[in-house]
N, C-alpha and C. Protein backbone atom coordinates (compact mmCIF):
# COMPACT_ATOMS: atom_id res chain seq x y z
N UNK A 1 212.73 6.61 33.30
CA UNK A 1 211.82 7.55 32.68
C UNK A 1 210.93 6.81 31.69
N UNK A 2 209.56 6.64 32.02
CA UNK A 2 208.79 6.51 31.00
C UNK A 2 207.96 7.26 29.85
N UNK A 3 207.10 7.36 28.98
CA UNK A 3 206.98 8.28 28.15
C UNK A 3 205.79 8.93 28.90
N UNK A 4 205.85 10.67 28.57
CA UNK A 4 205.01 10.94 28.68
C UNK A 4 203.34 11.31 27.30
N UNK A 5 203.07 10.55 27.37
CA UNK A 5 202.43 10.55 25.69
C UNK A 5 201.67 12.08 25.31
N UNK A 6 201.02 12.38 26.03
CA UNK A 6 199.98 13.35 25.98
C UNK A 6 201.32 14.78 25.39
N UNK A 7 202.32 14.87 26.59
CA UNK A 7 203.63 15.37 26.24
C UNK A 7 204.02 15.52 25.16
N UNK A 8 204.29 14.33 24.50
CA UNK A 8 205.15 13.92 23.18
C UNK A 8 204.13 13.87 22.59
N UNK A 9 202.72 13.83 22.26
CA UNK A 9 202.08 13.84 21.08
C UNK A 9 201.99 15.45 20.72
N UNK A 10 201.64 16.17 21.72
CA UNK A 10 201.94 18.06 21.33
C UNK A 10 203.32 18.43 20.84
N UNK A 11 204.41 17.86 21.63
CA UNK A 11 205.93 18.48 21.33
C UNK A 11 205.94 17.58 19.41
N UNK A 12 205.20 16.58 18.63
CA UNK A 12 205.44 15.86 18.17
C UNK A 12 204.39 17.11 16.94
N UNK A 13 202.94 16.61 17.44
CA UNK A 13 202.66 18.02 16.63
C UNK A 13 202.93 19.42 16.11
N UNK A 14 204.08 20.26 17.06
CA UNK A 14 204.06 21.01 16.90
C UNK A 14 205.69 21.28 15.95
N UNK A 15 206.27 20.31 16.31
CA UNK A 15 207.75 20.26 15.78
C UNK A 15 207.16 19.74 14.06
N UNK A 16 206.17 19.04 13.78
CA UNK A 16 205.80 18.27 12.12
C UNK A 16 204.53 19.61 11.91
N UNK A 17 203.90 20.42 12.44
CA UNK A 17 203.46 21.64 11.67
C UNK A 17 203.86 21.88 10.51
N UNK A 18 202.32 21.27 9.49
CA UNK A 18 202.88 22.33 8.42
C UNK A 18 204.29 21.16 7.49
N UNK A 19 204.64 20.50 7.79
CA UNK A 19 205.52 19.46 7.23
C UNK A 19 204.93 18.35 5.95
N UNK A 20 205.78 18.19 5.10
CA UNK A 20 204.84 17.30 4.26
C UNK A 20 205.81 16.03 3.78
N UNK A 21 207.07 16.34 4.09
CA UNK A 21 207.57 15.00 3.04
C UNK A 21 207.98 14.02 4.60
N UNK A 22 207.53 12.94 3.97
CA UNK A 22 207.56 12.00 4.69
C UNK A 22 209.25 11.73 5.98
N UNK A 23 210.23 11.63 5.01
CA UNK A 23 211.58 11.43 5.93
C UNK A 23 211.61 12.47 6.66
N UNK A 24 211.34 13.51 6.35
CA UNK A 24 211.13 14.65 7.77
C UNK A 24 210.34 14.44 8.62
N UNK A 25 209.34 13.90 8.64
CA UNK A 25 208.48 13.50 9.42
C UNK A 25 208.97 12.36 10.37
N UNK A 26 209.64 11.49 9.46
CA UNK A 26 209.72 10.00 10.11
C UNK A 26 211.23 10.05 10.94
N UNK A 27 212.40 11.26 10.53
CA UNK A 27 213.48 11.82 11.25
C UNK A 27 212.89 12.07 12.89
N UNK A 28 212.03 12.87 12.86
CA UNK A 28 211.63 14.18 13.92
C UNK A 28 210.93 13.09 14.68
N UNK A 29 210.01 12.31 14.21
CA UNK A 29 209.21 11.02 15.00
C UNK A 29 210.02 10.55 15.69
N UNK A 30 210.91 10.03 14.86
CA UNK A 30 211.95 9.11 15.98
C UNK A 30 212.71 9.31 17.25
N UNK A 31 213.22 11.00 16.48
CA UNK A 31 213.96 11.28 17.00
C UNK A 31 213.34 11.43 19.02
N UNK A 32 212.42 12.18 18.45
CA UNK A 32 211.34 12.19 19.79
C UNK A 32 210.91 11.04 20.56
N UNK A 33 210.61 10.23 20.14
CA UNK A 33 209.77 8.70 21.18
C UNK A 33 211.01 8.49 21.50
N UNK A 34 212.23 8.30 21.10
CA UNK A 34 213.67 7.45 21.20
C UNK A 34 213.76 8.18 22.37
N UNK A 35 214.11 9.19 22.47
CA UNK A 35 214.11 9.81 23.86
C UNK A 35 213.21 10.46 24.87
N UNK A 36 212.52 9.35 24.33
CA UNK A 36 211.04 9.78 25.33
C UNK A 36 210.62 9.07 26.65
N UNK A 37 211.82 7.72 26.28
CA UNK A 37 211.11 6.91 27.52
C UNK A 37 212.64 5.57 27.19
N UNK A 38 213.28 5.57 28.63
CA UNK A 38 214.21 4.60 29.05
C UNK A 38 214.31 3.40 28.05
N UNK A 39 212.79 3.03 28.01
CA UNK A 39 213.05 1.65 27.66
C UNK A 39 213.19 1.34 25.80
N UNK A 40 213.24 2.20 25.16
CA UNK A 40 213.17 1.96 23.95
C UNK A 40 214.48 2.00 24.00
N UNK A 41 215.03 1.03 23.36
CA UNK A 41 216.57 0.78 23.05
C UNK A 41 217.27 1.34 21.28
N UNK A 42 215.93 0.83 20.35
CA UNK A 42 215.81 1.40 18.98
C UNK A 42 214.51 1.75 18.45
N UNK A 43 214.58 2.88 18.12
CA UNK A 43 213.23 3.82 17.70
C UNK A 43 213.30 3.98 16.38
N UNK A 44 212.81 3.28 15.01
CA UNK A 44 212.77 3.71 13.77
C UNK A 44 211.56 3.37 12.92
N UNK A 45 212.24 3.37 11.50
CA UNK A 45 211.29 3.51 10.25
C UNK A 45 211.66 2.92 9.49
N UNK A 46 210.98 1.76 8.81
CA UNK A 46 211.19 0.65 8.21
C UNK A 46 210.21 1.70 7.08
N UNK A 47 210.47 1.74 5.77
CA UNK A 47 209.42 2.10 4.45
C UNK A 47 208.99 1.65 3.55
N UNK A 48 208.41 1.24 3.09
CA UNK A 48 207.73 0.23 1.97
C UNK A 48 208.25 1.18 0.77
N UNK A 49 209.48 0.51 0.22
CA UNK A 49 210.33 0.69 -0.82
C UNK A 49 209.54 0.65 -2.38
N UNK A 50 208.82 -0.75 -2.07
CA UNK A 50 208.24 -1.32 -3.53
C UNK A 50 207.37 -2.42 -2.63
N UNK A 51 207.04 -2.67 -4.12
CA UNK A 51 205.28 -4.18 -3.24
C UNK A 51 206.30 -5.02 -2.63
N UNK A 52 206.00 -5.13 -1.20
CA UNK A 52 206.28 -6.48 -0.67
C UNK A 52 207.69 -6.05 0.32
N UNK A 53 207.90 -4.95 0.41
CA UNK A 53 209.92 -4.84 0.94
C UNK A 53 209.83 -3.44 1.26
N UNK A 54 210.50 -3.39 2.44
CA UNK A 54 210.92 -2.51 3.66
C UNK A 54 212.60 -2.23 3.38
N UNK A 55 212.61 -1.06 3.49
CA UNK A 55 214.24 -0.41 3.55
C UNK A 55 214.09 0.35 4.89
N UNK A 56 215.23 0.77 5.47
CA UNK A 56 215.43 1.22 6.72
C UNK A 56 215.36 2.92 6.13
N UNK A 57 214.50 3.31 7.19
CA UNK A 57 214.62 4.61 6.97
C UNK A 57 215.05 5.63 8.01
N UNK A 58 214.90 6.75 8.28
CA UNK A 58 215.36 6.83 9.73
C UNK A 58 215.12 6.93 11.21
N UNK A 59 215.80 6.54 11.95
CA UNK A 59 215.55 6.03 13.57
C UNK A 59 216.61 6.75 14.26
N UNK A 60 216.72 6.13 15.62
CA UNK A 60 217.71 6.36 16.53
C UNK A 60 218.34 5.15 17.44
N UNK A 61 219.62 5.00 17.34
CA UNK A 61 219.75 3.77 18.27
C UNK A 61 220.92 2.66 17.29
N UNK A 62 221.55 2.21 17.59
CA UNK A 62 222.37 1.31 16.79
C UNK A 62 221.94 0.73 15.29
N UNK A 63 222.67 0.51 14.75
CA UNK A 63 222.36 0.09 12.88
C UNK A 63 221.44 -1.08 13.27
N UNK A 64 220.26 -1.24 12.11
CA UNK A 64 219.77 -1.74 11.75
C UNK A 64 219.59 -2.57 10.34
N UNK A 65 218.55 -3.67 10.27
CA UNK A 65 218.54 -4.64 9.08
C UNK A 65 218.26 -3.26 8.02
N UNK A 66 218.92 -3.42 6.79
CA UNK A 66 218.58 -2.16 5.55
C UNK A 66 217.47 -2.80 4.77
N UNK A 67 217.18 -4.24 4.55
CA UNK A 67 215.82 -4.64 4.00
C UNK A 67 214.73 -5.76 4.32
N UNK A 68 214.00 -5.47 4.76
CA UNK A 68 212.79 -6.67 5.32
C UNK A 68 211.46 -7.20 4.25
N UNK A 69 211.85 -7.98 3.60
CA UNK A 69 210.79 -8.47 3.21
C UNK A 69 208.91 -8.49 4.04
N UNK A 70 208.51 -8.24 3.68
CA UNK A 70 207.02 -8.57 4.09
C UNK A 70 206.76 -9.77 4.54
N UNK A 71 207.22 -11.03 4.03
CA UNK A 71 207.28 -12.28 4.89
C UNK A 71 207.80 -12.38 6.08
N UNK A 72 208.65 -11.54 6.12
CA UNK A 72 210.01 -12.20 7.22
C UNK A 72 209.79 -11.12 8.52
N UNK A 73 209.66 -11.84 9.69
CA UNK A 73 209.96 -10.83 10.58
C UNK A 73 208.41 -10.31 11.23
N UNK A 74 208.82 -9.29 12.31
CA UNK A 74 207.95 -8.59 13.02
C UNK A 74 207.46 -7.40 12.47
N UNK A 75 208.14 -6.80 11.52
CA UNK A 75 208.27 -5.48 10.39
C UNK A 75 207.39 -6.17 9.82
N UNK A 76 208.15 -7.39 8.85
CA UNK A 76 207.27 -7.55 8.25
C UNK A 76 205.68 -8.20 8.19
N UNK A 77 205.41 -8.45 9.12
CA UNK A 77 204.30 -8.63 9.67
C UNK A 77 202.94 -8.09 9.67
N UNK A 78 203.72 -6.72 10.87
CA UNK A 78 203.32 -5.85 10.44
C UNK A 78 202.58 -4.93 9.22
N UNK A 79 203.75 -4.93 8.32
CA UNK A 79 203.34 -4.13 6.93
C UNK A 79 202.85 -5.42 6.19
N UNK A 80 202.38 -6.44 6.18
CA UNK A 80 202.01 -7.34 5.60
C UNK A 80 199.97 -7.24 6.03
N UNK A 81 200.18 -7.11 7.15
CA UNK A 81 198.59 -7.37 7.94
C UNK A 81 198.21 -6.13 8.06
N UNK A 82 199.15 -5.37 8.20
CA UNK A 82 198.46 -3.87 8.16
C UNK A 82 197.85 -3.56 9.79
N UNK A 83 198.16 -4.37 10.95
CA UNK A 83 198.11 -4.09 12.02
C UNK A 83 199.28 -4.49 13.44
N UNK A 84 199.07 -3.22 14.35
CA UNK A 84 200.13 -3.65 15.22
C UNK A 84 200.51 -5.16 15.56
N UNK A 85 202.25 -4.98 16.04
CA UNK A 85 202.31 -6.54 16.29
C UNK A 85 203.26 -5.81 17.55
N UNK A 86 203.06 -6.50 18.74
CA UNK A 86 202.85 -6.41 20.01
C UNK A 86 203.87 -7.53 20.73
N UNK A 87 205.13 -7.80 20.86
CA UNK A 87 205.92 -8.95 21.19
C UNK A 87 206.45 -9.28 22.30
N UNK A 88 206.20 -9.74 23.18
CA UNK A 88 206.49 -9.96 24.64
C UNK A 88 208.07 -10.67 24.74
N UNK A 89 208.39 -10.97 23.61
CA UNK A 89 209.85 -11.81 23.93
C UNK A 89 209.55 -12.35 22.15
N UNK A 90 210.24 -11.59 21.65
CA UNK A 90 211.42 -11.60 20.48
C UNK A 90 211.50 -13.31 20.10
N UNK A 91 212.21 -13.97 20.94
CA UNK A 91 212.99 -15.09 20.48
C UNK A 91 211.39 -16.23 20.34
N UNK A 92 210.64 -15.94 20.78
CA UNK A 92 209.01 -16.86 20.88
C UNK A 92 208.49 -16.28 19.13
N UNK A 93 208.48 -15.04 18.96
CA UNK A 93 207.79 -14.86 17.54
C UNK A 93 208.72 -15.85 16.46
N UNK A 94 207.76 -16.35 15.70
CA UNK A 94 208.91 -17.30 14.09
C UNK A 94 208.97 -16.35 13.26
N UNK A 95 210.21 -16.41 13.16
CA UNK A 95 210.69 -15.75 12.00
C UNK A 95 210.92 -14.69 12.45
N UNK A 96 211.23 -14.11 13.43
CA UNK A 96 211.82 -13.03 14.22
C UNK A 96 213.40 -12.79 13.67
N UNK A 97 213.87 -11.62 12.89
CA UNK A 97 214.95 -11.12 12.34
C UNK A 97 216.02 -10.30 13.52
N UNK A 98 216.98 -11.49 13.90
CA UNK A 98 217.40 -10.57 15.13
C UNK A 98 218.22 -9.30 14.34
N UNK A 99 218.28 -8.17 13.83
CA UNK A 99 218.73 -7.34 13.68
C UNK A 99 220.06 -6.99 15.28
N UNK A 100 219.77 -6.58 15.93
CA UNK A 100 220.71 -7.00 17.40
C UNK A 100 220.19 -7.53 18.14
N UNK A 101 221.55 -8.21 18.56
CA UNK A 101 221.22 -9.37 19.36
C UNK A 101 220.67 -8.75 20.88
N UNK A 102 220.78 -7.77 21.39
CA UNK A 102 220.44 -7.55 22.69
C UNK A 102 218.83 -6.88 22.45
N UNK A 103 218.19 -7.38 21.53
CA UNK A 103 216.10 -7.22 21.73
C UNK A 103 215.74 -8.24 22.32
N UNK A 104 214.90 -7.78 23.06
CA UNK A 104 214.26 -8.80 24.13
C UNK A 104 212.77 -8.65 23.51
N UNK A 105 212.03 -7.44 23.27
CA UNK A 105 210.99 -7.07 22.98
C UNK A 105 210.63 -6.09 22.42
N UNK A 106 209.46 -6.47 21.30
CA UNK A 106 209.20 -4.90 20.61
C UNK A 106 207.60 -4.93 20.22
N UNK A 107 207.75 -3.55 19.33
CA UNK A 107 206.06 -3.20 19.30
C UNK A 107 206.47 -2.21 17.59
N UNK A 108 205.96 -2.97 16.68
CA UNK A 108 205.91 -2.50 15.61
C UNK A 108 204.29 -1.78 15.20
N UNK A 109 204.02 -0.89 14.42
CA UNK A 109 203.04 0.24 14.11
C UNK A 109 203.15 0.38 12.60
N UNK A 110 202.18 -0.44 12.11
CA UNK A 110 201.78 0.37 10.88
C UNK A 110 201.76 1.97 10.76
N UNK A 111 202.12 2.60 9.40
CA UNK A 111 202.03 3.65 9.31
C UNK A 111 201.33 3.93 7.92
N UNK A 112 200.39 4.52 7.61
CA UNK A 112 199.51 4.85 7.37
C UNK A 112 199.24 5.79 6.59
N UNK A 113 198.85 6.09 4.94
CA UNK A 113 199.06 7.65 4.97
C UNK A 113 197.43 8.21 4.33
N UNK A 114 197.28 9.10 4.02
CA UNK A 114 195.94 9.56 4.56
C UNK A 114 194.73 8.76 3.87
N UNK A 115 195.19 8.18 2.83
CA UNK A 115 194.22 7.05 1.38
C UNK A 115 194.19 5.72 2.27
N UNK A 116 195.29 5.61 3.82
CA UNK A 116 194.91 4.07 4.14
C UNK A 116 195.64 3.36 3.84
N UNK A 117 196.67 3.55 2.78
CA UNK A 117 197.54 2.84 2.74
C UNK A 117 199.10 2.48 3.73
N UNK A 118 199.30 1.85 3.50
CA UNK A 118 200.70 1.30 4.87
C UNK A 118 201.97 1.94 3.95
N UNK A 119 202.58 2.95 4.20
CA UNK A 119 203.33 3.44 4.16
C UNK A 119 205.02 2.81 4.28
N UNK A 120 204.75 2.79 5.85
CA UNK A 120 206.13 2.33 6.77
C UNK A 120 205.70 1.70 7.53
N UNK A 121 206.46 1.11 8.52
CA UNK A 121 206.20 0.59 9.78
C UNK A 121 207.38 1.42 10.83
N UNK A 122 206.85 1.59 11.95
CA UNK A 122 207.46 2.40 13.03
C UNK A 122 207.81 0.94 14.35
N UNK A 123 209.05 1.01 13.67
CA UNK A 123 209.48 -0.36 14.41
C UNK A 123 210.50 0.57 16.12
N UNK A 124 210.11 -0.05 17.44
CA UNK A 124 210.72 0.55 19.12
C UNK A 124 211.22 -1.01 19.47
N UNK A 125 211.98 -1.25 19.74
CA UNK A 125 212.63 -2.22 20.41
C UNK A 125 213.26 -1.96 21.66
N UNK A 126 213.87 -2.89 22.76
CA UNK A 126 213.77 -2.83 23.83
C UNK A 126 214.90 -3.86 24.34
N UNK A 127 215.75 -3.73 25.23
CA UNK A 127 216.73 -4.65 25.77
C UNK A 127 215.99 -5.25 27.09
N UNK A 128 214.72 -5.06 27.14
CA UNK A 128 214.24 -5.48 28.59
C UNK A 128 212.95 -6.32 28.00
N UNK A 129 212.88 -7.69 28.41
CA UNK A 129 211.82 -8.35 27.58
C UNK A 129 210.04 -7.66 28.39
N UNK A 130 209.30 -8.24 27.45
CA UNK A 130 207.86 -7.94 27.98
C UNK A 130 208.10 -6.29 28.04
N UNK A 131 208.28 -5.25 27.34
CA UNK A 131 208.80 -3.71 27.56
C UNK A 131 207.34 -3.34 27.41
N UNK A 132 206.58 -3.35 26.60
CA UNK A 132 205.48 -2.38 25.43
C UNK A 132 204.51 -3.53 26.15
N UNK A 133 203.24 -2.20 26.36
CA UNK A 133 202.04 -2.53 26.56
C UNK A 133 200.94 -2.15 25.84
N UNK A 134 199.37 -2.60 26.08
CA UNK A 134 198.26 -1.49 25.33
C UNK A 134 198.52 -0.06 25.32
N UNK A 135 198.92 0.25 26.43
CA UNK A 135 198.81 1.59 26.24
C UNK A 135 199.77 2.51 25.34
N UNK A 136 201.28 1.56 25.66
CA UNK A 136 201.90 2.22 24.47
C UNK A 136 201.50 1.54 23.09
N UNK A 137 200.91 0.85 22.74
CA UNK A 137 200.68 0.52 21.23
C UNK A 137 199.47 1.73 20.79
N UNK A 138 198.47 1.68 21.70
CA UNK A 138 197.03 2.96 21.41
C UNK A 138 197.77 4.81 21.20
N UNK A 139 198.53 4.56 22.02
CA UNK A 139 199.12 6.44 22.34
C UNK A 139 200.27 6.36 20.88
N UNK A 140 201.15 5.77 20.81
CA UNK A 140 201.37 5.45 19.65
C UNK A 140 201.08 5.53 17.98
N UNK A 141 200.28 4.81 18.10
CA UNK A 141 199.02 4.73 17.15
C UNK A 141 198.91 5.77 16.42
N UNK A 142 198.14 6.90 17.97
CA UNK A 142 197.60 8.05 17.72
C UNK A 142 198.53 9.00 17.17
N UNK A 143 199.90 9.14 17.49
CA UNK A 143 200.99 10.44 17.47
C UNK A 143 201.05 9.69 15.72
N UNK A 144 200.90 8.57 15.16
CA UNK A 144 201.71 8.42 13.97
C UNK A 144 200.53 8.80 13.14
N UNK A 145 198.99 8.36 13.39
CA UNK A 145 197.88 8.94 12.74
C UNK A 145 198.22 10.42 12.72
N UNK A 146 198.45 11.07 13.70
CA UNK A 146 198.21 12.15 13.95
C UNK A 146 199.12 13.08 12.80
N UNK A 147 200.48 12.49 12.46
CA UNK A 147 201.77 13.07 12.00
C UNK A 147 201.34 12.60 10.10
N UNK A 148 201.32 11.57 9.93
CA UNK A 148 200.90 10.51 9.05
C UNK A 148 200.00 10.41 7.94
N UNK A 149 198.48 10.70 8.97
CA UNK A 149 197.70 10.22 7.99
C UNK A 149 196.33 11.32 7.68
N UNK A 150 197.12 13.06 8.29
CA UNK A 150 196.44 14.27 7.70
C UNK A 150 195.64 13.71 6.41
C-alpha cells in the first residue's frame, strides 16, 4: 500500500479542524502518514526545544533518539537549513544518527509555523533503502503547510 496523498491531506484536514496546539497536531499527523503507506517504518516529530536542539515529540513506530542537536544528523540538518533532506541510503549521509539500526532511508520536512519559522522537523523513515521520492517530499510538504503554518 502506498499513500494516497490527495486522501490523507482531506482525512488530515479535517481530523486538525479548528485545532491549535501544536502536539495535537503533530499526534494526529503522524498518526495518519504512519499508516498511510507500507513503506514508512517510523513516522514522527522531532521539536525545536531551544536554539539549536530537537526533542522527540510524537510519532508512530519503535523508540526513537529523545535529542538531536542541529549539527548532527538528517533532523538535524534539516532544522538547521530549514529545507527538506531527501536520503537515498542512510549509511552514505555523514553524520547520519542511526537511531535503529534497520533505516535504510528517509525524508525529513521542515515544519514551519505561520511567521516562517522551523518549528519541528517531521522525520518518515523506511526499512527499504531509496523508499521517498519528489513526490512524496512535495505532497508532504503541503499536508504539514497545510496543518502548520495557518
Amino acid at each position: 500500500m502506498t499513500a494516497d496523498y490527495d486522501t490523507l491531506a482531506k482525512t488530515i484536514a479535517a481530523l486538525t479542524e479548528g485545532e491549535t496546539d501544536n502536539v495535537a497536531l503533530m499526534a494526529t499527523v503522524a498518526c495518519e502518514v504512519h499508516h498511510s503507506d507500507d513503506r514508512f517504518d517510523w513516522t514522527g516529530f522531532y521539536r525545536v526545544t531551544e536554539p539549536g536542539l530537537l526533542k522527540i515529540g510524537p510519532y508512530q513506530g519503535g523508540h526513537g533518539c529523545l535529542v538531536i542537536p542541529f549539527d548532527r544528523g538528517v533532523c538535524g540538518a534539516a532544522a538547521r537549513t530549514g529545507e527538506v533532506q531527501l536520503v537515498p541510503d542512510v549509511d552514505a549521509f555523514p553524520g547520519h544518527i542511526a537511531c535503529a539500526s534497520s533505516t535504510r532511508s528517509e525524508v525529513v520536512l521542515p515544519v514551519h509555523n505561520a511567521a516562517g519559522d522551523v518549528i519541528a522537523v517531521f522525520d518518515i523513515d523506511s526499512d527499504q533503502p531509496n523508499a521517498f521520492n519528489e513526490q512524496d517530499e512535495r505532497k508532504l510538504s503541503e499536508i504539514l503547510a497545510g496543518v502548520f503554518a495557518k
